[in-house]
Structures are given as structure tokens and as C-alpha cells.
PDB file of N, CA and C in Angstrom:
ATOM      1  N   UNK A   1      44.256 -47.960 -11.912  1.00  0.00           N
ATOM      2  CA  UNK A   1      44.393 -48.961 -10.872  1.00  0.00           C
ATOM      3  C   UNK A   1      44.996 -48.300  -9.630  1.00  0.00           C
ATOM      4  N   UNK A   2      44.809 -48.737  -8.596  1.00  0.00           N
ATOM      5  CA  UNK A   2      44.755 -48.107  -6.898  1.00  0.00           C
ATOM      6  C   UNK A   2      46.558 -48.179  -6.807  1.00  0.00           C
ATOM      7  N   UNK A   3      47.481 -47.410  -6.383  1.00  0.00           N
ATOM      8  CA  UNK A   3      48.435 -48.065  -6.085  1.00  0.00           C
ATOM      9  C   UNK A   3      48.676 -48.673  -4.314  1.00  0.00           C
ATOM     10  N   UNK A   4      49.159 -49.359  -4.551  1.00  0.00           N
ATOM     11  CA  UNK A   4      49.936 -49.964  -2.815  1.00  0.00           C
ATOM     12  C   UNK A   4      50.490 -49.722  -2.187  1.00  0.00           C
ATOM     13  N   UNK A   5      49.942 -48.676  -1.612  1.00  0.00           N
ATOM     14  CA  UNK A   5      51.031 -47.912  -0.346  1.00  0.00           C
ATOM     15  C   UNK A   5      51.290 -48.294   0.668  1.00  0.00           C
ATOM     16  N   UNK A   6      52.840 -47.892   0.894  1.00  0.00           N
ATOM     17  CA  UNK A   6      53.530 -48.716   2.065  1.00  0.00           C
ATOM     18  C   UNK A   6      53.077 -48.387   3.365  1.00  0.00           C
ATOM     19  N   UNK A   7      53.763 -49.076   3.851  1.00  0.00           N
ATOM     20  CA  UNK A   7      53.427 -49.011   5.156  1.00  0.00           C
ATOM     21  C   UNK A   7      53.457 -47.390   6.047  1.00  0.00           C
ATOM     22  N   UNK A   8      54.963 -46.949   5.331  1.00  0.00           N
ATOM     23  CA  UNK A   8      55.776 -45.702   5.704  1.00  0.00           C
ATOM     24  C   UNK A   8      54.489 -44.937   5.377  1.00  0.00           C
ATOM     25  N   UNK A   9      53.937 -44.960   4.116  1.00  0.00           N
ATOM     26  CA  UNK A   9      53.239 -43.589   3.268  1.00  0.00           C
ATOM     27  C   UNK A   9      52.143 -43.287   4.238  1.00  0.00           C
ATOM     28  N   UNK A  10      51.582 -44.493   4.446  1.00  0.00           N
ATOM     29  CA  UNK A  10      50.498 -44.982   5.837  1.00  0.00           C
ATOM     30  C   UNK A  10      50.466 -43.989   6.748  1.00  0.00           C
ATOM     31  N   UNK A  11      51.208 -44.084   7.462  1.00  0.00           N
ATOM     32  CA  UNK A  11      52.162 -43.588   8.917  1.00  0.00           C
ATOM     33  C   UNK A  11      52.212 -42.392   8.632  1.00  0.00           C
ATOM     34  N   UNK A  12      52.794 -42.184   7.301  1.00  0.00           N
ATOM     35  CA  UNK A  12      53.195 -40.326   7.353  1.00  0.00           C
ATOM     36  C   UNK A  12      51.830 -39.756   7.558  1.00  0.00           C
ATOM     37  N   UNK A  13      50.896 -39.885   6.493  1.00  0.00           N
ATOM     38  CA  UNK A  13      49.459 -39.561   6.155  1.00  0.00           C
ATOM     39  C   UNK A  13      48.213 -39.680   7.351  1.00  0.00           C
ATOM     40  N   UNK A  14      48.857 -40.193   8.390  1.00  0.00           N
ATOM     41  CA  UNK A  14      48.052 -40.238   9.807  1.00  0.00           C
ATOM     42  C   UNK A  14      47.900 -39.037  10.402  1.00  0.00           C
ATOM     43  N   UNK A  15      49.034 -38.209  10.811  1.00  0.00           N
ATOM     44  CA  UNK A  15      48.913 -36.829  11.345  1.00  0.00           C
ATOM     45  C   UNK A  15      47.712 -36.191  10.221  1.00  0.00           C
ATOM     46  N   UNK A  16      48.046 -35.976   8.981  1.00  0.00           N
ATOM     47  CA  UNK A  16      47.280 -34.563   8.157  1.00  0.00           C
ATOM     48  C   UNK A  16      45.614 -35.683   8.291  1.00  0.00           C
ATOM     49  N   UNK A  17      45.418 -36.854   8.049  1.00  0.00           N
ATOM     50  CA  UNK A  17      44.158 -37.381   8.128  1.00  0.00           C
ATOM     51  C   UNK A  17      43.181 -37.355   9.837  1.00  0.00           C
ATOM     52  N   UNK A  18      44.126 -37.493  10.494  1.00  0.00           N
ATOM     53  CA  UNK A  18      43.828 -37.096  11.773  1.00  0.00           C
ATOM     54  C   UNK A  18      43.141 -35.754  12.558  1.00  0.00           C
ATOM     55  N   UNK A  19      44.024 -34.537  11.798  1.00  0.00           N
ATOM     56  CA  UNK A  19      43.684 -33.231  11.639  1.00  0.00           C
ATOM     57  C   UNK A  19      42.259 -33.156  10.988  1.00  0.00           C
ATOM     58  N   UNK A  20      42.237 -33.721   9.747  1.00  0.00           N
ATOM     59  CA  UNK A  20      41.435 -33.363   8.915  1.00  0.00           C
ATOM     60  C   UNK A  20      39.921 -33.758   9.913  1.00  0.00           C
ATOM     61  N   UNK A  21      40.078 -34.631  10.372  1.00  0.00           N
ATOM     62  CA  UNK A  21      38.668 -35.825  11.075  1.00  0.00           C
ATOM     63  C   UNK A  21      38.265 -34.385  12.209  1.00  0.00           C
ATOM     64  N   UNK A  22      39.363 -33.950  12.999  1.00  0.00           N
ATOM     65  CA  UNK A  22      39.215 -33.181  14.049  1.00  0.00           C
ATOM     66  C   UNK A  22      38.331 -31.642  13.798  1.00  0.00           C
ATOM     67  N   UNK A  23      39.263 -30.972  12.313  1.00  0.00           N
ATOM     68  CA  UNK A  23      38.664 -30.258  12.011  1.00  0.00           C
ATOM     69  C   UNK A  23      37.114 -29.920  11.244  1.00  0.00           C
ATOM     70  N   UNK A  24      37.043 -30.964  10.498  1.00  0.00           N
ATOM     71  CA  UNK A  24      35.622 -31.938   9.859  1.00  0.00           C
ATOM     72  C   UNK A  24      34.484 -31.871  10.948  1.00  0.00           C
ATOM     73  N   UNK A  25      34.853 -32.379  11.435  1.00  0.00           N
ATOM     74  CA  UNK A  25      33.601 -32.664  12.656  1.00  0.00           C
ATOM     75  C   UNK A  25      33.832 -31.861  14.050  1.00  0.00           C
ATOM     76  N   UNK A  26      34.447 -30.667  13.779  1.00  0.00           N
ATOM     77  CA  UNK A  26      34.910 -30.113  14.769  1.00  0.00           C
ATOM     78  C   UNK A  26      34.881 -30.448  16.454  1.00  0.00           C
ATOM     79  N   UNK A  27      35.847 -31.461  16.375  1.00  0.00           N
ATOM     80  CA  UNK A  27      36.077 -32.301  17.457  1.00  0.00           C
ATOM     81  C   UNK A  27      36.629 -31.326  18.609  1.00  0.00           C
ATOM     82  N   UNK A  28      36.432 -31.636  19.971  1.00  0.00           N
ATOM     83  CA  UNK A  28      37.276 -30.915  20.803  1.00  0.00           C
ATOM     84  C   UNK A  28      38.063 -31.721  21.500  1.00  0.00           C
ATOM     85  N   UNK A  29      39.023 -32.478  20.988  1.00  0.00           N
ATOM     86  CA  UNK A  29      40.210 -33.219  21.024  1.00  0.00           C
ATOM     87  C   UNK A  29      41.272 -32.603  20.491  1.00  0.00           C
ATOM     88  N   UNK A  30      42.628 -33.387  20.743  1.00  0.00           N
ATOM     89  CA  UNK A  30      43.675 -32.829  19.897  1.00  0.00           C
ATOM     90  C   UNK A  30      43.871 -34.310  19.006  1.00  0.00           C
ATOM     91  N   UNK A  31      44.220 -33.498  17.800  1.00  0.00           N
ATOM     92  CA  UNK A  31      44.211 -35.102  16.581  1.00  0.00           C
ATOM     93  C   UNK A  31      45.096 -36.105  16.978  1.00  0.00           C
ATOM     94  N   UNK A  32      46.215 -35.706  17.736  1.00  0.00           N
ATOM     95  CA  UNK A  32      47.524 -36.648  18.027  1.00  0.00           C
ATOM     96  C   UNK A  32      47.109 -37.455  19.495  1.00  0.00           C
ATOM     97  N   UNK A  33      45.856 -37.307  19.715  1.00  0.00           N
ATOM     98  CA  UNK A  33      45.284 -37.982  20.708  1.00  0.00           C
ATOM     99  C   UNK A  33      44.649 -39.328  20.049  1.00  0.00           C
ATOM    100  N   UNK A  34      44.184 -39.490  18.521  1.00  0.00           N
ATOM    101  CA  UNK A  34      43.302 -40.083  18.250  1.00  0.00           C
ATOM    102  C   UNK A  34      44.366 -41.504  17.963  1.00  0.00           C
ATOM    103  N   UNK A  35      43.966 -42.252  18.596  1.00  0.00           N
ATOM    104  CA  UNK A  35      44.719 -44.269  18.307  1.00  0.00           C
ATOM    105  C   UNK A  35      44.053 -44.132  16.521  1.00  0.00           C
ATOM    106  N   UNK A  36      45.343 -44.281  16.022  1.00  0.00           N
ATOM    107  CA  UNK A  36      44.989 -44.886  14.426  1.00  0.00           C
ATOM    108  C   UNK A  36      44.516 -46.358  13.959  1.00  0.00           C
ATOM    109  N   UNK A  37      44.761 -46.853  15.438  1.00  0.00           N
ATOM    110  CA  UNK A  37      43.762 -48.265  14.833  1.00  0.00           C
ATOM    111  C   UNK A  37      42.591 -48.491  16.042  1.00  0.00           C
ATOM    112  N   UNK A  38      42.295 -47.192  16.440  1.00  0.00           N
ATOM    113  CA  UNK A  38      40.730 -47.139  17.311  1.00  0.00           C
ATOM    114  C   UNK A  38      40.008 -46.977  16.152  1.00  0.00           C
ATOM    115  N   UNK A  39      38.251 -48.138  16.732  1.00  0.00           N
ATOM    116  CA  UNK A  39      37.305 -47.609  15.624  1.00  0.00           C
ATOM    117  C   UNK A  39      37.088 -46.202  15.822  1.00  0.00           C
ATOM    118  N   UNK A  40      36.805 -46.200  14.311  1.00  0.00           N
ATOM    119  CA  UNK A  40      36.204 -44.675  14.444  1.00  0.00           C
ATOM    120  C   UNK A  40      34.627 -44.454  14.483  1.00  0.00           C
ATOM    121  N   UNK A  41      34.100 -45.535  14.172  1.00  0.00           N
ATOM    122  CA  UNK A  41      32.577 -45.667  14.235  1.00  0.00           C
ATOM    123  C   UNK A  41      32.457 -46.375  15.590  1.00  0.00           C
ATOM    124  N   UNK A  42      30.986 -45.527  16.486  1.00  0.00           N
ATOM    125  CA  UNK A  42      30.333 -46.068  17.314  1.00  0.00           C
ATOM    126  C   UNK A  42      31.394 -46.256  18.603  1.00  0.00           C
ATOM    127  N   UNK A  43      32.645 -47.201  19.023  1.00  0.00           N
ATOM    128  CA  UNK A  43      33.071 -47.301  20.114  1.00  0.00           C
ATOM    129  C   UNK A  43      34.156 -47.115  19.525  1.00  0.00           C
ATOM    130  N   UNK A  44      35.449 -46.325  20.439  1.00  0.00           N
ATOM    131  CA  UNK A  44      36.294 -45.826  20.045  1.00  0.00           C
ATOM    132  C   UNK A  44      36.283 -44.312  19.750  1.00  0.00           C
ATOM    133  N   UNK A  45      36.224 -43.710  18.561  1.00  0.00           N
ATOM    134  CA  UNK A  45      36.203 -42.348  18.510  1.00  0.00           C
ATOM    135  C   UNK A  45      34.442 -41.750  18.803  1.00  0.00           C
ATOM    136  N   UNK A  46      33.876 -42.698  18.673  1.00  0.00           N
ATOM    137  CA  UNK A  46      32.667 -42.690  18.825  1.00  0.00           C
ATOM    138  C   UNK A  46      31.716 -42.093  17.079  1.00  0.00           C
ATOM    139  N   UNK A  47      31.953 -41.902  16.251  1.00  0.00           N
ATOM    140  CA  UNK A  47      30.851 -41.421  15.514  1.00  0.00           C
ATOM    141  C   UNK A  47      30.134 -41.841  14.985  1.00  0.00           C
ATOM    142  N   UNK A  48      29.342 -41.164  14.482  1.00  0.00           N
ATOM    143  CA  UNK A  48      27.591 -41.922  13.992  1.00  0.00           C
ATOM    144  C   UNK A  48      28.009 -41.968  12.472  1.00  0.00           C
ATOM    145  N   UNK A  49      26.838 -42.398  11.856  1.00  0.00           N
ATOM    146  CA  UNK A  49      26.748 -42.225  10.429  1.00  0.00           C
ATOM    147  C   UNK A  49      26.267 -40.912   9.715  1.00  0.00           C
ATOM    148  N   UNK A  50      26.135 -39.505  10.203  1.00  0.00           N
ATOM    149  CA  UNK A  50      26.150 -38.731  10.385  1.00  0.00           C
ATOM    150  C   UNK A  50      27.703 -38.021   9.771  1.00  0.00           C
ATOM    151  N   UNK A  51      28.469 -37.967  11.204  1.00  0.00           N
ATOM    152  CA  UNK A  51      29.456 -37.811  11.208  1.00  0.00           C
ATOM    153  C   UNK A  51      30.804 -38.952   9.548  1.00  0.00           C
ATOM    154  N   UNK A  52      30.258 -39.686   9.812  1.00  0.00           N
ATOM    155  CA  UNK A  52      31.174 -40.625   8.400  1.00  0.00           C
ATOM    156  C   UNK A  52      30.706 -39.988   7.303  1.00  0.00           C
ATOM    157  N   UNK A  53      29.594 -39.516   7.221  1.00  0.00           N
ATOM    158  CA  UNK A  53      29.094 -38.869   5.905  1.00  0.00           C
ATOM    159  C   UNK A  53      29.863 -37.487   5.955  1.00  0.00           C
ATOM    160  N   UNK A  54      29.865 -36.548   6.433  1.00  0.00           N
ATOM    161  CA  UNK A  54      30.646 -35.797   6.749  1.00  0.00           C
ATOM    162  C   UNK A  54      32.063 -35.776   6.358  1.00  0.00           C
ATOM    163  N   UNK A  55      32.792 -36.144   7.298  1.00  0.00           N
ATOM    164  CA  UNK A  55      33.663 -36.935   6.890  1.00  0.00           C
ATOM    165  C   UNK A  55      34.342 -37.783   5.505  1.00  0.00           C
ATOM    166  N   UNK A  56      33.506 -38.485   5.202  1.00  0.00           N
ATOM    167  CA  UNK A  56      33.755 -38.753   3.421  1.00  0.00           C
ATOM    168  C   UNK A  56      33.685 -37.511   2.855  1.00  0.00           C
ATOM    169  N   UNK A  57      32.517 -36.457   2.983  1.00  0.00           N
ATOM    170  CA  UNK A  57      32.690 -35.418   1.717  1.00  0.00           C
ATOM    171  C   UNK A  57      34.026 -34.540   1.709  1.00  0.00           C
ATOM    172  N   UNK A  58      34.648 -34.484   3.177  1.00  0.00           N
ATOM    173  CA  UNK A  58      35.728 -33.481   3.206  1.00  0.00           C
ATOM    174  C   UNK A  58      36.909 -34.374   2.831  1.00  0.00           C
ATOM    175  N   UNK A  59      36.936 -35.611   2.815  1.00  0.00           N
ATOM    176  CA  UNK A  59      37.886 -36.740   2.436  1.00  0.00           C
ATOM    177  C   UNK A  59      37.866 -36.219   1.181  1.00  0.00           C
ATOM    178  N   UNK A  60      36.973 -36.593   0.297  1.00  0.00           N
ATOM    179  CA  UNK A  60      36.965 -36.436  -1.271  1.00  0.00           C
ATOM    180  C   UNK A  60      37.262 -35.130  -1.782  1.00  0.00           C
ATOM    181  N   UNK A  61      37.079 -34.089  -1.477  1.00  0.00           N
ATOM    182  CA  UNK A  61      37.195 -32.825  -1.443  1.00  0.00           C
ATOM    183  C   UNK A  61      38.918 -32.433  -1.571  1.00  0.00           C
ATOM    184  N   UNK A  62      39.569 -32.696  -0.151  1.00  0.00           N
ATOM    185  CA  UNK A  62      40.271 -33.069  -0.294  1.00  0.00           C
ATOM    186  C   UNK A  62      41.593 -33.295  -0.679  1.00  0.00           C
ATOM    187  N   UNK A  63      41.347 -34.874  -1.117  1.00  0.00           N
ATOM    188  CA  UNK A  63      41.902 -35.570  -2.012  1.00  0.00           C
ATOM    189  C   UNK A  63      41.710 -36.083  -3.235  1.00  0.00           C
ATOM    190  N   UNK A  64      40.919 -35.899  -3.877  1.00  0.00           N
ATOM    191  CA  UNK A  64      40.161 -35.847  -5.238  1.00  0.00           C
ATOM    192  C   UNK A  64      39.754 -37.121  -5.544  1.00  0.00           C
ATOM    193  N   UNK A  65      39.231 -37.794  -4.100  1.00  0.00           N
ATOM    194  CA  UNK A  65      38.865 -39.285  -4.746  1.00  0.00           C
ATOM    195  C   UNK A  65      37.362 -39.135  -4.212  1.00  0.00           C
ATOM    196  N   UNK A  66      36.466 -40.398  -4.362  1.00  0.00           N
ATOM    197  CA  UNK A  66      35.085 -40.458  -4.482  1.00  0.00           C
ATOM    198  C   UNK A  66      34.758 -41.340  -3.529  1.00  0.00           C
ATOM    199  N   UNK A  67      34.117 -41.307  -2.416  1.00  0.00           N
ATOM    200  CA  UNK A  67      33.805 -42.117  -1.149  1.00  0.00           C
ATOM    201  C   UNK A  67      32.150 -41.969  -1.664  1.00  0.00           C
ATOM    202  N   UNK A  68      31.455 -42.969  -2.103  1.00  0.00           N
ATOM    203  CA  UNK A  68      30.410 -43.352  -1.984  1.00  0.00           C
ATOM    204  C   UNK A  68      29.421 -43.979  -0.600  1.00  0.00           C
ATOM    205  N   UNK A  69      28.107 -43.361  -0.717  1.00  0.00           N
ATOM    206  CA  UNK A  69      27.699 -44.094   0.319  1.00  0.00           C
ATOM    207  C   UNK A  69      27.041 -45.420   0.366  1.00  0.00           C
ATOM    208  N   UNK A  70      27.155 -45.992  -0.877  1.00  0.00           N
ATOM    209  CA  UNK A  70      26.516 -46.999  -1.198  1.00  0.00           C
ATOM    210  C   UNK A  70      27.919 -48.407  -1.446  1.00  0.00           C
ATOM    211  N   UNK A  71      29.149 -47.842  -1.316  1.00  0.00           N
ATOM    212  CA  UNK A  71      30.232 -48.483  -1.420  1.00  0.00           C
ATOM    213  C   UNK A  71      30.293 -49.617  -0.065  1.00  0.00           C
ATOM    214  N   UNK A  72      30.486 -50.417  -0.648  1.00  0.00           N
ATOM    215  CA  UNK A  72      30.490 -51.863   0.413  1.00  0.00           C
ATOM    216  C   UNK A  72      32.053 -52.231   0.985  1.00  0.00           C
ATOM    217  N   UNK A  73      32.497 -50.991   0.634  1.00  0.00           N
ATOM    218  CA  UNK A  73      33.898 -51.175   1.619  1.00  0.00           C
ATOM    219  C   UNK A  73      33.779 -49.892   2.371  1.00  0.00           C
ATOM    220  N   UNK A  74      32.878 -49.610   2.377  1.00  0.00           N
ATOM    221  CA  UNK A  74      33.072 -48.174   3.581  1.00  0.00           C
ATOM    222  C   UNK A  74      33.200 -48.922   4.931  1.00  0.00           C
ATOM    223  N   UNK A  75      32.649 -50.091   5.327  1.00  0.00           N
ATOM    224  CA  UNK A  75      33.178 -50.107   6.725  1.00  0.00           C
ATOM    225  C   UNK A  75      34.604 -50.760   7.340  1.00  0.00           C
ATOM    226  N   UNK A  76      34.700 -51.364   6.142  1.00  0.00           N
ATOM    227  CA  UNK A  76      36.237 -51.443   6.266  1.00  0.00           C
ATOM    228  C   UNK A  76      37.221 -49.971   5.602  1.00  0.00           C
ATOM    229  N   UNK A  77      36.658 -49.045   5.095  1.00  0.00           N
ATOM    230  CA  UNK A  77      37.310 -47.576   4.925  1.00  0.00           C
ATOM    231  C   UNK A  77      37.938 -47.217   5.906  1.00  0.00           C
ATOM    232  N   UNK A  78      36.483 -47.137   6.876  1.00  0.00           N
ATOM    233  CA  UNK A  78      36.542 -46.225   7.754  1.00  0.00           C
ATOM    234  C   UNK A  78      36.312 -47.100   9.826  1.00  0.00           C
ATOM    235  N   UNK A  79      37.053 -47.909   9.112  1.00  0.00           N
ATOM    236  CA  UNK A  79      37.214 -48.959  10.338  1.00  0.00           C
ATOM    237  C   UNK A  79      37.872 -48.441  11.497  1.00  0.00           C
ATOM    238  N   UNK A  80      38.894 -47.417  10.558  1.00  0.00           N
ATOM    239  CA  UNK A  80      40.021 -46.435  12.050  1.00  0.00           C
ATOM    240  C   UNK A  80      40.533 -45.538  11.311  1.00  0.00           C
ATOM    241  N   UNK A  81      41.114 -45.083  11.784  1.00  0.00           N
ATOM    242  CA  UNK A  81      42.314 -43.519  10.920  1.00  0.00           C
ATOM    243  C   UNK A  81      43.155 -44.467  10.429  1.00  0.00           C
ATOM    244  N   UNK A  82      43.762 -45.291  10.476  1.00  0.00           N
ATOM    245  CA  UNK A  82      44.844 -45.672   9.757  1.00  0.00           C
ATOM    246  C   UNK A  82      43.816 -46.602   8.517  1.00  0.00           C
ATOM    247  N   UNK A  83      42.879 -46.652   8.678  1.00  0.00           N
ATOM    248  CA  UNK A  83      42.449 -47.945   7.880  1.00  0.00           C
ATOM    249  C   UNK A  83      41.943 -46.452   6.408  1.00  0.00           C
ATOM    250  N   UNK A  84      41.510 -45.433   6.950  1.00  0.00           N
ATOM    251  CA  UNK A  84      41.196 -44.707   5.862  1.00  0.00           C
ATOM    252  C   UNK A  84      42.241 -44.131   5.710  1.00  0.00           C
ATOM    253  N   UNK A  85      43.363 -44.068   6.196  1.00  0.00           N
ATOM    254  CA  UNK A  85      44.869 -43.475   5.596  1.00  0.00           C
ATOM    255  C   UNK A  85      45.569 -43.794   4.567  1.00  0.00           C
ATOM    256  N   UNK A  86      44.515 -45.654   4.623  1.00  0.00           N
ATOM    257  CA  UNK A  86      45.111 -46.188   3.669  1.00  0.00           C
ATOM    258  C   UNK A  86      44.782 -46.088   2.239  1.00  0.00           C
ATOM    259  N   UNK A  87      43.571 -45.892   2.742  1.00  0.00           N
ATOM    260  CA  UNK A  87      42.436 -46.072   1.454  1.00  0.00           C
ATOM    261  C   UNK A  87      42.617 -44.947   0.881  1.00  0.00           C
ATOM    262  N   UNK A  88      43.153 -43.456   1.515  1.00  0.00           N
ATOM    263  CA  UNK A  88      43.211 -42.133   0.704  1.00  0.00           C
ATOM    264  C   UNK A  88      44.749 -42.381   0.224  1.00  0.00           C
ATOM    265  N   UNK A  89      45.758 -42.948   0.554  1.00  0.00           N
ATOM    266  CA  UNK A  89      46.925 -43.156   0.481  1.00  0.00           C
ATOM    267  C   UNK A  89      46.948 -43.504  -1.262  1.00  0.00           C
ATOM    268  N   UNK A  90      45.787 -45.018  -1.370  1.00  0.00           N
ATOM    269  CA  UNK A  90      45.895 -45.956  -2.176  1.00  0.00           C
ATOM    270  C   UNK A  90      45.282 -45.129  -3.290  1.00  0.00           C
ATOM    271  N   UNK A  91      44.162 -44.111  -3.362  1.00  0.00           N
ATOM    272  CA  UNK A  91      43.554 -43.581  -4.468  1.00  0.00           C
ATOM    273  C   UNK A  91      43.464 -41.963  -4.493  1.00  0.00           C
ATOM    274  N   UNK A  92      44.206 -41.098  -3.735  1.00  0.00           N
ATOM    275  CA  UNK A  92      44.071 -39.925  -3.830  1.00  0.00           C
ATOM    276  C   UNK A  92      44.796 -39.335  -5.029  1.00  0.00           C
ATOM    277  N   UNK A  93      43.922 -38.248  -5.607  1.00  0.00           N
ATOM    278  CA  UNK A  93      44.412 -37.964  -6.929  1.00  0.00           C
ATOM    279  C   UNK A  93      44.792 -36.539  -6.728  1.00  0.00           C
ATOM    280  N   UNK A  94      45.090 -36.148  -5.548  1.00  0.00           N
ATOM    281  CA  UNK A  94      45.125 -34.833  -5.526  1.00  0.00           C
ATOM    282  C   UNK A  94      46.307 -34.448  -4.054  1.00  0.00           C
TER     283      UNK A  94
END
């Protein structure tokens, strides 16, 4: 079962998830630029579905959890950096 991470665990896990997005998709931003509750799809950070696929595999990689593309919470996953901070927060096994 997923545990419930706080708010704090949230927050901490923003910087290294932030990094990770930058280096992933080799962004030419700096990560501490990125709003954790900007979308990250389409407006906001701007990426495609392309890029989220991406993205999930280096997520899972990782953190030893399993981002499916057929999962019907991916767009609430990956709604913003904090929204997938949470979601790696709540099930990372690694």
C-alpha cells in the first residue's frame, strides 16, 4: 500500500525531481526556475507527450516505481512538479 507523504517530504523532493525533469529532457533552464505547481504539460513548462514519456522512464528508473502509459492517473501525475513529487514521494521503492 502507497504511503502518505507529508507535506514536508513533498517540498524536500522538489529540488532532486526538478533536476531530474531538467536533466531528462535536457532542458536549458535552471531547475529552481521551474513553479512546482506550473503545468508541466502543454502550458506552463510546456511539454508534449513525447517529453512525459521520457520523463516517466527516468522517473521509474530512478525510483523503482512503474509509471505506466496506459495509467489513468498520469494526468493528474504529472499535472506539475509538485503533483509528481508526490506521487514518487507516495510509491518510490528506491
Amino acid at each position: 500500500m502507497p504511503a502518505n507523504p507529508t507535506p514536508e517530504t513533498v517540498t524536500a523532493l522538489l529540488p532532486e525531481i526538478a533536476e531530474l525533469v531538467v536533466s531528462a529532457l535536457n532542458l536549458e533552464i535552471a531547475a529552481g526556475t521551474i513553479d512546482p505547481d506550473a503545468p508541466l504539460y502543454g502550458d506552463g513548462l510546456g511539454l508534449d507527450s513525447i517529453d512525459i514519456l521520457e520523463l516517466a522512464l527516468e522517473v521509474s528508473r530512478r525510483y523503482g516505481l512503474q509509471l505506466r502509459s496506459d495509467d489513468a492517473n498520469n494526468e493528474s501525475i504529472f499535472r506539475s512538479l509538485r503533483s509528481l513529487a508526490a506521487h514518487v514521494a507516495a510509491h518510490r521503492t528506491v
